[in-house]
Protein backbone atom coordinates (compact mmCIF):
# COMPACT_ATOMS: atom_id res chain seq x y z
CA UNK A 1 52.31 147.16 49.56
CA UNK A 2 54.28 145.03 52.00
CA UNK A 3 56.70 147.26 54.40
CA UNK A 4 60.53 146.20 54.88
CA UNK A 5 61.27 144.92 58.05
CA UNK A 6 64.66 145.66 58.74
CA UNK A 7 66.69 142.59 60.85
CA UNK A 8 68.97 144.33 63.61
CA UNK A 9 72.02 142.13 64.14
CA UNK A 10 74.70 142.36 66.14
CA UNK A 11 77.53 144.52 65.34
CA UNK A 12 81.58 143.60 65.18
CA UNK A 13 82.20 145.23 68.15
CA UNK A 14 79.15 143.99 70.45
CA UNK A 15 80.32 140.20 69.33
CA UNK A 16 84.31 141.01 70.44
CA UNK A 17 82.76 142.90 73.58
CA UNK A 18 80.99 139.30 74.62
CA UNK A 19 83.61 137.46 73.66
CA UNK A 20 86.35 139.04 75.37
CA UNK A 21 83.71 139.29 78.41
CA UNK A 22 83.92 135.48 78.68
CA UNK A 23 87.21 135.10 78.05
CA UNK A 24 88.08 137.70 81.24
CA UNK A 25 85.27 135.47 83.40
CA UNK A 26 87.27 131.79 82.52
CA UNK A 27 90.64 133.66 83.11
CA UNK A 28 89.09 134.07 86.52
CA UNK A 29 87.72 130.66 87.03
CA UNK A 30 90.54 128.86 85.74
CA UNK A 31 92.67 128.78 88.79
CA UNK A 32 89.94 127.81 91.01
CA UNK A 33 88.95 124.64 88.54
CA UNK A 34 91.97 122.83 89.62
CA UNK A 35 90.59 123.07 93.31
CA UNK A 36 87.05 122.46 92.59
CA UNK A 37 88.16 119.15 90.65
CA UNK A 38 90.36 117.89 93.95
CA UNK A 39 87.28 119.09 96.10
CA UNK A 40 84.71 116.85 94.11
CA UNK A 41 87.10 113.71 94.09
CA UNK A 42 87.50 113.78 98.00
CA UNK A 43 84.03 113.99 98.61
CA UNK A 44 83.09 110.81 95.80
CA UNK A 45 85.78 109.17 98.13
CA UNK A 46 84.39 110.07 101.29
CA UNK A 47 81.20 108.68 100.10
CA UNK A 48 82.73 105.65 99.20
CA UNK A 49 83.96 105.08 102.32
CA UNK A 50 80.29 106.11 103.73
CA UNK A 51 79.09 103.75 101.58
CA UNK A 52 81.03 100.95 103.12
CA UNK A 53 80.84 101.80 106.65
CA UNK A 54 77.02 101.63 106.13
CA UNK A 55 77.36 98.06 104.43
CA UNK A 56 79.38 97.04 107.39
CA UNK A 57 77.19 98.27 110.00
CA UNK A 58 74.60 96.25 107.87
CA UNK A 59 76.97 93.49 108.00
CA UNK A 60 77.30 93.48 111.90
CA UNK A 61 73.49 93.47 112.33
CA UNK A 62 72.82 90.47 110.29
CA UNK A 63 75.83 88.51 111.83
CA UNK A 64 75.22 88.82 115.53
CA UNK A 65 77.83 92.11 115.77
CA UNK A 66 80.93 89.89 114.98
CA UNK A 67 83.13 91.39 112.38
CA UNK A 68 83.94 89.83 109.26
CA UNK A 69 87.03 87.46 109.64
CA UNK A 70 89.48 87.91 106.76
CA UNK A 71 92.55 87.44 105.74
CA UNK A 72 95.04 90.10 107.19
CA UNK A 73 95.60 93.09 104.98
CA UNK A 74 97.14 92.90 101.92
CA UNK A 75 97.48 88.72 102.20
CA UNK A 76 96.77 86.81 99.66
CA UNK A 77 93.06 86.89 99.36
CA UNK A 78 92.31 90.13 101.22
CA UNK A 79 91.06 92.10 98.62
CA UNK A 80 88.19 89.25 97.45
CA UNK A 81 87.44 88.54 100.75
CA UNK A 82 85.94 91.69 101.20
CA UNK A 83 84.49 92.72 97.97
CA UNK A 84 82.79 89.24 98.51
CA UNK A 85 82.02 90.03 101.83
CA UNK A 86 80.04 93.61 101.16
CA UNK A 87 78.54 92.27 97.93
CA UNK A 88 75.39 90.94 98.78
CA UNK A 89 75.07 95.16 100.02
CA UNK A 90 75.83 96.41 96.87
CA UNK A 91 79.02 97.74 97.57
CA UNK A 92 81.03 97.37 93.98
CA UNK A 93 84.89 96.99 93.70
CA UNK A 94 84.91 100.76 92.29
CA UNK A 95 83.51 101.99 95.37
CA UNK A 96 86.56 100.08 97.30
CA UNK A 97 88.36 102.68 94.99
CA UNK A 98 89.50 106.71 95.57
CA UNK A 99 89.13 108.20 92.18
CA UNK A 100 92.77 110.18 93.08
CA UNK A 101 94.84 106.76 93.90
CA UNK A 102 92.88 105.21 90.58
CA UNK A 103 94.01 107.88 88.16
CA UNK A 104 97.71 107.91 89.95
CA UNK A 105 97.40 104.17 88.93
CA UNK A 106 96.89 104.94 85.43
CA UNK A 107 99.11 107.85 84.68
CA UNK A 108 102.07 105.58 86.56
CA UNK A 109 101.49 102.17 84.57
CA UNK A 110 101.34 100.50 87.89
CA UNK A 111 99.03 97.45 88.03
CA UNK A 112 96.15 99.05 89.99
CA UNK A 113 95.06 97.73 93.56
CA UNK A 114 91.70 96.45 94.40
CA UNK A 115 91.20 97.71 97.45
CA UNK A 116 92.22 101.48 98.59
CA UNK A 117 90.39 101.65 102.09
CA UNK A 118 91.40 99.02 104.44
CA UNK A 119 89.32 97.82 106.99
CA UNK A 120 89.99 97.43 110.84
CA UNK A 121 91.12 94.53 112.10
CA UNK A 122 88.46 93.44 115.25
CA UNK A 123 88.38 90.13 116.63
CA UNK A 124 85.33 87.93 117.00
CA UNK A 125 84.06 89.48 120.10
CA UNK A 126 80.80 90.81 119.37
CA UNK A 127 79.97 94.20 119.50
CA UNK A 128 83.79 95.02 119.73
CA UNK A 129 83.47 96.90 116.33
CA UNK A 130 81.34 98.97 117.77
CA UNK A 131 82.65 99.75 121.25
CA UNK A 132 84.92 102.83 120.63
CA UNK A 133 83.37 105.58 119.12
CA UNK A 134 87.21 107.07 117.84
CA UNK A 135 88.03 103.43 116.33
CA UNK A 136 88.32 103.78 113.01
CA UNK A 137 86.10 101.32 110.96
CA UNK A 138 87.90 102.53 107.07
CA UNK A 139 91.53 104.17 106.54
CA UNK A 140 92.60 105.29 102.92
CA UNK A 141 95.93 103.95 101.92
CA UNK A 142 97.39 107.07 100.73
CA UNK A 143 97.45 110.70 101.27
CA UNK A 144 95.28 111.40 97.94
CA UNK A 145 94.00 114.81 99.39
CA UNK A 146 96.79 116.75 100.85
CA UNK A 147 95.77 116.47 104.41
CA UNK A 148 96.70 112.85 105.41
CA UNK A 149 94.47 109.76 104.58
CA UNK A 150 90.74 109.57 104.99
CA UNK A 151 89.34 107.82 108.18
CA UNK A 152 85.87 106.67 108.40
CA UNK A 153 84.32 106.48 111.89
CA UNK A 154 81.70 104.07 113.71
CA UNK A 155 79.23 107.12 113.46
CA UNK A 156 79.16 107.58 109.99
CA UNK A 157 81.73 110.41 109.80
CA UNK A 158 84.68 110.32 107.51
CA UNK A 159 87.43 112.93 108.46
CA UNK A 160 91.37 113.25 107.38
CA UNK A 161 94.12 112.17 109.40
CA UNK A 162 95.04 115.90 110.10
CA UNK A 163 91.80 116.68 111.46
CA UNK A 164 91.42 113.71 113.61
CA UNK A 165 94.80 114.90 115.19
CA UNK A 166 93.58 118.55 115.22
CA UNK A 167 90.34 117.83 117.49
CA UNK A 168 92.75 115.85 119.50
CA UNK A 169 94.92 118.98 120.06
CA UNK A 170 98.11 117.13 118.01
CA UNK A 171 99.80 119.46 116.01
């Protein structure tokens, strides 16, 4: 004779106990997504902007230290001149491009730009790029963080315009 096994399941008021558990925990996290989101695209564009430091550093070493010669910004021409330029070191067109200032473009209708960090404007002296260690190398063309744009530095760093003036003692 084969025994019964009896099946315990979970009971009405154990399932509404979980759920409303859960609930309470994403009524909590909910006002710190927003945050977390604006946190995670300032970093992807800080790492763009590491990304293309590193591809001009690479730049300067194969081309004696002289820094690319372009057209001046936002000229005719500027924008392929240096997504041409950084190609051949795999630097895309989308990582020219701060995820905030690209979704801005999309929610306005506004043709979007090719280029959101502009580059420095150095001479053909060589070395010149790399003679200042507070020159910036990258500035973002917008304030898409909330604490002025992003600067990228000869050293790798990539800071915001409030903090540059904040180690400076500017307030």
């Amino acid at each position: 004779m084969k025994s019964l096994r009896r099946f315990r399941a979970f009971t009405l008021v154990e399932t509404l106990l979980v759920v409303c558990v859960i609930a309470i925990l994403i009524g909590l996290l909910a006002p710190n997504f927003g945050r977390l989101v604006a946190s995670a695209q300032q970093v992807v564009c800080a790492s763009n902007m590491r990304s293309i430091r590193l591809a001009l550093d690479s730049y300067l070493q194969d081309h004696q230290f002289v820094w690319p010669q372009g057209p001046v910004p936002q000229e005719p021409g500027w924008a392929p001149f240096w997504i041409a330029t950084l190609e051949p070191y795999k630097i895309r067109k989308r990582t020219w491009q701060c995820p905030v200032i690209r979704s801005w473009a999309k929610e306005s209708g506004d043709p979007e730009l090719e280029l959101h960090y502009v580059p420095t404007m150095f001479d053909s002296t060589p070395n010149i790029a790399n003679r200042w260690a507070t020159q910036p190398w990258l500035i973002e063309i917008a304030d898409a963080h909330g604490l002025g744009p992003l600067i990228a530095f000869p050293d790798g760093s990539v800071k915001s315009y409030s903090k540059v003036l904040a180690e400076q003692g500017v307030r």
